[in-house]
C-alpha atoms as a PDB file:
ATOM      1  CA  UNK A   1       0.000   0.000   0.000  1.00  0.00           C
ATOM      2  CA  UNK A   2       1.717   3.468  -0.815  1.00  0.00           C
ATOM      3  CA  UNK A   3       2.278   5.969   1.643  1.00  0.00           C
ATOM      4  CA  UNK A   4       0.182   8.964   1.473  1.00  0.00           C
ATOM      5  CA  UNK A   5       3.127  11.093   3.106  1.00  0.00           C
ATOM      6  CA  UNK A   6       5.606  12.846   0.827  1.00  0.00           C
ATOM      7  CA  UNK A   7       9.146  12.827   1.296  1.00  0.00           C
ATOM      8  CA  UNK A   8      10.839  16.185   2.144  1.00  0.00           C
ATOM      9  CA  UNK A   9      11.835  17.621  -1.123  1.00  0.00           C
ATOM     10  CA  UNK A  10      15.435  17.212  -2.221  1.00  0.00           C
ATOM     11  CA  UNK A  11      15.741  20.593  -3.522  1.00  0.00           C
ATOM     12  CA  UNK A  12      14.621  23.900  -2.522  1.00  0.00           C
ATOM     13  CA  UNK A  13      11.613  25.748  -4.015  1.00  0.00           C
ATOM     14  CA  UNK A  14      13.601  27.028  -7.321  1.00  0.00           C
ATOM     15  CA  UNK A  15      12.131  30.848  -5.878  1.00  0.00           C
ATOM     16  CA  UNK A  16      14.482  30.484  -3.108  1.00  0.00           C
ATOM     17  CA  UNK A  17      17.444  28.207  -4.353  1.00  0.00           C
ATOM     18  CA  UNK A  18      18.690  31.892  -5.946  1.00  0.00           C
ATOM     19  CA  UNK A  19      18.776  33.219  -2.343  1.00  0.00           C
ATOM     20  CA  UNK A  20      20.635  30.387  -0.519  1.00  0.00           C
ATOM     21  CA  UNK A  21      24.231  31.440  -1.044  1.00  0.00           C
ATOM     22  CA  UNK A  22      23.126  34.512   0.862  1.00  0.00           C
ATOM     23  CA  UNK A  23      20.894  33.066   3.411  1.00  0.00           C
ATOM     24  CA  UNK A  24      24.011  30.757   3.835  1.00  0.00           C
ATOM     25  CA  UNK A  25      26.554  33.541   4.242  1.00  0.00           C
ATOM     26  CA  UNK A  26      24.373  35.088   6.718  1.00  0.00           C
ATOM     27  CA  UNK A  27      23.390  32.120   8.702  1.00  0.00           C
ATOM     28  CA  UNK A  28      27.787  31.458   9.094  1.00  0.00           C
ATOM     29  CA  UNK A  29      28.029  35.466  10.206  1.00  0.00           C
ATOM     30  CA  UNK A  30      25.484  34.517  12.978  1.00  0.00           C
ATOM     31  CA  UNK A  31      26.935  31.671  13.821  1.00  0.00           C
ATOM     32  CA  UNK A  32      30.648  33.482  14.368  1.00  0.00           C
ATOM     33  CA  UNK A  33      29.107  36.291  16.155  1.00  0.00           C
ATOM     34  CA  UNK A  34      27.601  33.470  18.571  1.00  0.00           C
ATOM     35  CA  UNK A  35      30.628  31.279  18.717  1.00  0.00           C
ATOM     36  CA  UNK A  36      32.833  34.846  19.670  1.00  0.00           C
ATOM     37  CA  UNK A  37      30.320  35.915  22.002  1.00  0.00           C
ATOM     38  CA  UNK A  38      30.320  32.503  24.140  1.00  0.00           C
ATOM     39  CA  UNK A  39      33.916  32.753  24.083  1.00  0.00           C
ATOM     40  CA  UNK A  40      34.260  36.049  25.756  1.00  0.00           C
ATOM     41  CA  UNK A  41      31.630  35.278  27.962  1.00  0.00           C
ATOM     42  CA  UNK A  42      33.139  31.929  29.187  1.00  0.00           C
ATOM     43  CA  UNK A  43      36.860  32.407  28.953  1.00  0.00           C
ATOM     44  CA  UNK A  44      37.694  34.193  31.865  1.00  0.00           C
ATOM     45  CA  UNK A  45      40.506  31.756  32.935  1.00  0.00           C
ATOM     46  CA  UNK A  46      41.721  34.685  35.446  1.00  0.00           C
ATOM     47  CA  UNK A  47      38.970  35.692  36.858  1.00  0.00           C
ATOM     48  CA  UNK A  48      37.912  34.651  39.805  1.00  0.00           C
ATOM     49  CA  UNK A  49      35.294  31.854  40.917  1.00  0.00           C
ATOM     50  CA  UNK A  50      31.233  33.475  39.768  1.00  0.00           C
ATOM     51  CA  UNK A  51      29.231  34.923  42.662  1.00  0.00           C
ATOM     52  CA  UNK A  52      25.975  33.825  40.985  1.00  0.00           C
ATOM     53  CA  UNK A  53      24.205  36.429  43.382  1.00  0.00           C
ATOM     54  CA  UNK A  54      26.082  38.830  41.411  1.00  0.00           C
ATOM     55  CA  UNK A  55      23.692  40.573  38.944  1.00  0.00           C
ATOM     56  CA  UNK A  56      26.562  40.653  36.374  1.00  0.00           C
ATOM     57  CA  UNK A  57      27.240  37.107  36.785  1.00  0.00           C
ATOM     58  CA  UNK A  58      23.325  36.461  36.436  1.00  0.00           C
ATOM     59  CA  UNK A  59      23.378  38.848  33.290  1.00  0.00           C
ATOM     60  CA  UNK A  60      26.669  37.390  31.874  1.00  0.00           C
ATOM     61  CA  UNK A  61      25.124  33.589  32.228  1.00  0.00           C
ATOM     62  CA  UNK A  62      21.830  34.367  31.086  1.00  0.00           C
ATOM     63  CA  UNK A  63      23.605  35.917  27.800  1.00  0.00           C
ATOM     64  CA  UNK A  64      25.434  32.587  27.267  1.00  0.00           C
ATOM     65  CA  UNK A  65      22.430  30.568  27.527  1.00  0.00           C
ATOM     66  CA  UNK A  66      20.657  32.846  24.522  1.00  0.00           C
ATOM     67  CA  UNK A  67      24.030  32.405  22.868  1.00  0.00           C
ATOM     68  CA  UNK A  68      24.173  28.667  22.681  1.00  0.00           C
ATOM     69  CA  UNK A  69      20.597  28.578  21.895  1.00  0.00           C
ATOM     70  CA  UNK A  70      20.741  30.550  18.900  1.00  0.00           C
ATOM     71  CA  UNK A  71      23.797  28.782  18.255  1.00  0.00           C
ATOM     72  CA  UNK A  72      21.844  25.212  18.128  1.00  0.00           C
ATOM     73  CA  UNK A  73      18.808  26.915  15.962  1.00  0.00           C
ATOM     74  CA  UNK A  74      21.407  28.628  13.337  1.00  0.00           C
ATOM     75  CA  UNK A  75      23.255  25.015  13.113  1.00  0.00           C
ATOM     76  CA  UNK A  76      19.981  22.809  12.971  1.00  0.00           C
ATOM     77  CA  UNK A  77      19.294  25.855   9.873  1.00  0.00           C
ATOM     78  CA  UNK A  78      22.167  24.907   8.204  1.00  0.00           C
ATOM     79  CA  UNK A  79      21.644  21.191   8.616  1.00  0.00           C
ATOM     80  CA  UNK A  80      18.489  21.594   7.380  1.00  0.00           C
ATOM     81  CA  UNK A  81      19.670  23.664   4.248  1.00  0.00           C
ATOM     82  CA  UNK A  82      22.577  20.671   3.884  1.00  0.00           C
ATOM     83  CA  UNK A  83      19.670  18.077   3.901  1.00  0.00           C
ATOM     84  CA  UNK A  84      17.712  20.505   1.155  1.00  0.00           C
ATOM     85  CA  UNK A  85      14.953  21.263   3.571  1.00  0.00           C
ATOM     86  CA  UNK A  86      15.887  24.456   4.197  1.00  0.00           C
ATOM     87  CA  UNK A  87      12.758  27.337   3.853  1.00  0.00           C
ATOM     88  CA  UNK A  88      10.198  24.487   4.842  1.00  0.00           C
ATOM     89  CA  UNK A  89       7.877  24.943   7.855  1.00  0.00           C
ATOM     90  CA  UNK A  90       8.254  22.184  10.329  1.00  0.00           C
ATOM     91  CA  UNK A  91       4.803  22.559  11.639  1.00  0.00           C
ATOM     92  CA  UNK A  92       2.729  22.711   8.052  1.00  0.00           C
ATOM     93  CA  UNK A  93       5.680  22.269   5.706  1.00  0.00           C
ATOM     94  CA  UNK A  94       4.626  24.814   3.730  1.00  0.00           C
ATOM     95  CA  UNK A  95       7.653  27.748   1.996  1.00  0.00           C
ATOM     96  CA  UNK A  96       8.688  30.034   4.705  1.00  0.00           C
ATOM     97  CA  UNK A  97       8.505  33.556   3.230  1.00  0.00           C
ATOM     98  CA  UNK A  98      11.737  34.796   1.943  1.00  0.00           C
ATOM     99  CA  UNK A  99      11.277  37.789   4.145  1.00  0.00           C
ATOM    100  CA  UNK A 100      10.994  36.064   6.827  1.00  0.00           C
ATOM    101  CA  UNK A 101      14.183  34.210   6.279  1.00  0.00           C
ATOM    102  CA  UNK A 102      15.952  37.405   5.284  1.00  0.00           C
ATOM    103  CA  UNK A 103      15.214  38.619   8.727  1.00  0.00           C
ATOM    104  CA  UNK A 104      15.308  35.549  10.621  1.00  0.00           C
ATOM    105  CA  UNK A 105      17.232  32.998   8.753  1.00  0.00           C
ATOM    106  CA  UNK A 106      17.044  30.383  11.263  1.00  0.00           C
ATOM    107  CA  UNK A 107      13.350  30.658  11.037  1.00  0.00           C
ATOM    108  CA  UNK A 108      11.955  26.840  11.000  1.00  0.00           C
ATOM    109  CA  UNK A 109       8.181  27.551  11.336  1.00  0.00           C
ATOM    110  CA  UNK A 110       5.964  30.125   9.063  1.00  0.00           C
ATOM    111  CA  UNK A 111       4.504  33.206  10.403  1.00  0.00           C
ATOM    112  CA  UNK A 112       1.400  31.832  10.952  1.00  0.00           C
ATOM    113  CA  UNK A 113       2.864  28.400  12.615  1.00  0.00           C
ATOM    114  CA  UNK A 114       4.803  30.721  14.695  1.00  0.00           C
ATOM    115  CA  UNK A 115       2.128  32.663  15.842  1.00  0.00           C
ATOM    116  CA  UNK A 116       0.050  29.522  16.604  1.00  0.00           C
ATOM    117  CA  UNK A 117       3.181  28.364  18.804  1.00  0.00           C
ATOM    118  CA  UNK A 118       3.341  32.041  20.536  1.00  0.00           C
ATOM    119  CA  UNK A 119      -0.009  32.166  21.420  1.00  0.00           C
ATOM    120  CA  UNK A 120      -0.327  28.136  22.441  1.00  0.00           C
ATOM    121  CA  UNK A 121      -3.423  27.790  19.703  1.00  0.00           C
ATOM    122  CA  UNK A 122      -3.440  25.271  17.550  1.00  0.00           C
ATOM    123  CA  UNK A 123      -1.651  22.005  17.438  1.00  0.00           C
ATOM    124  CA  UNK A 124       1.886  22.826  15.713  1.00  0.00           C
ATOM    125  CA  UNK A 125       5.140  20.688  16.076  1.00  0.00           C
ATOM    126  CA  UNK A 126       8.219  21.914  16.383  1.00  0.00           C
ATOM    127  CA  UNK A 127      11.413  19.259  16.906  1.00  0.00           C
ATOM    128  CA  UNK A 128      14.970  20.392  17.442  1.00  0.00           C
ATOM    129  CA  UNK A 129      16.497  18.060  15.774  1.00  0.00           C
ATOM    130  CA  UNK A 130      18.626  19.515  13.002  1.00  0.00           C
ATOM    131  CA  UNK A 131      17.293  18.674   9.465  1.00  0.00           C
END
């Protein structure tokens, strides 16, 4: 009996393969920035143990937290662009707008999935696992 699921597409939608090598080179810039910012925010080798009640200590972890989780949804991005999945919403796999991708390239739900996750309506899945 054939499935009635279709495979994730092998290419890209041939309106957004033209924009790739960008959305590429930006999603690497972002990842750099992250991987620099973790670095000065964790190598510290002469400073002195954290006093986590310290509200610069609290800032200066909370910051590295954001950092490596922006740094896991810009490399599950790139997996996913790797894999040729790239620009596909993980909740309805329908095209992620190009705009949206252009200002949030790491984007892997659609506007209106997002919103749905934001607001807790509606039944959308999101997994982290890269690709």
């Amino acid at each position: 009996m054939p499935s009635t699921l279709t495979p994730a597409p092998k290419r890209p939608q041939p309106e957004l393969s033209a924009h790739l090598p960008v959305l590429r080179e930006i999603l690497e810039e972002q990842r750099q920035f992250r991987l620099d910012q973790l670095t000065e925010l964790t190598d510290r080798p002469d400073a002195p143990p954290p006093d986590t009640t310290d509200a610069r200590v609290q800032v200066s972890l909370a910051l590295a937290a954001a950092a490596r989780q922006a740094l896991l949804d810009l490399d599950a991005a790139i997996a996913r662009m790797d894999a040729g999945r790239y620009g596909r919403c993980l909740g309805c796999t329908r095209q992620i707008g190009l705009e949206r991708l252009y200002v949030i390239p790491q984007a892997s739900l659609c506007i209106e999935c997002q919103r749905k996750l934001d607001s807790g309506t509606g039944p959308v899945s999101r997994t982290r696992a890269p690709g």
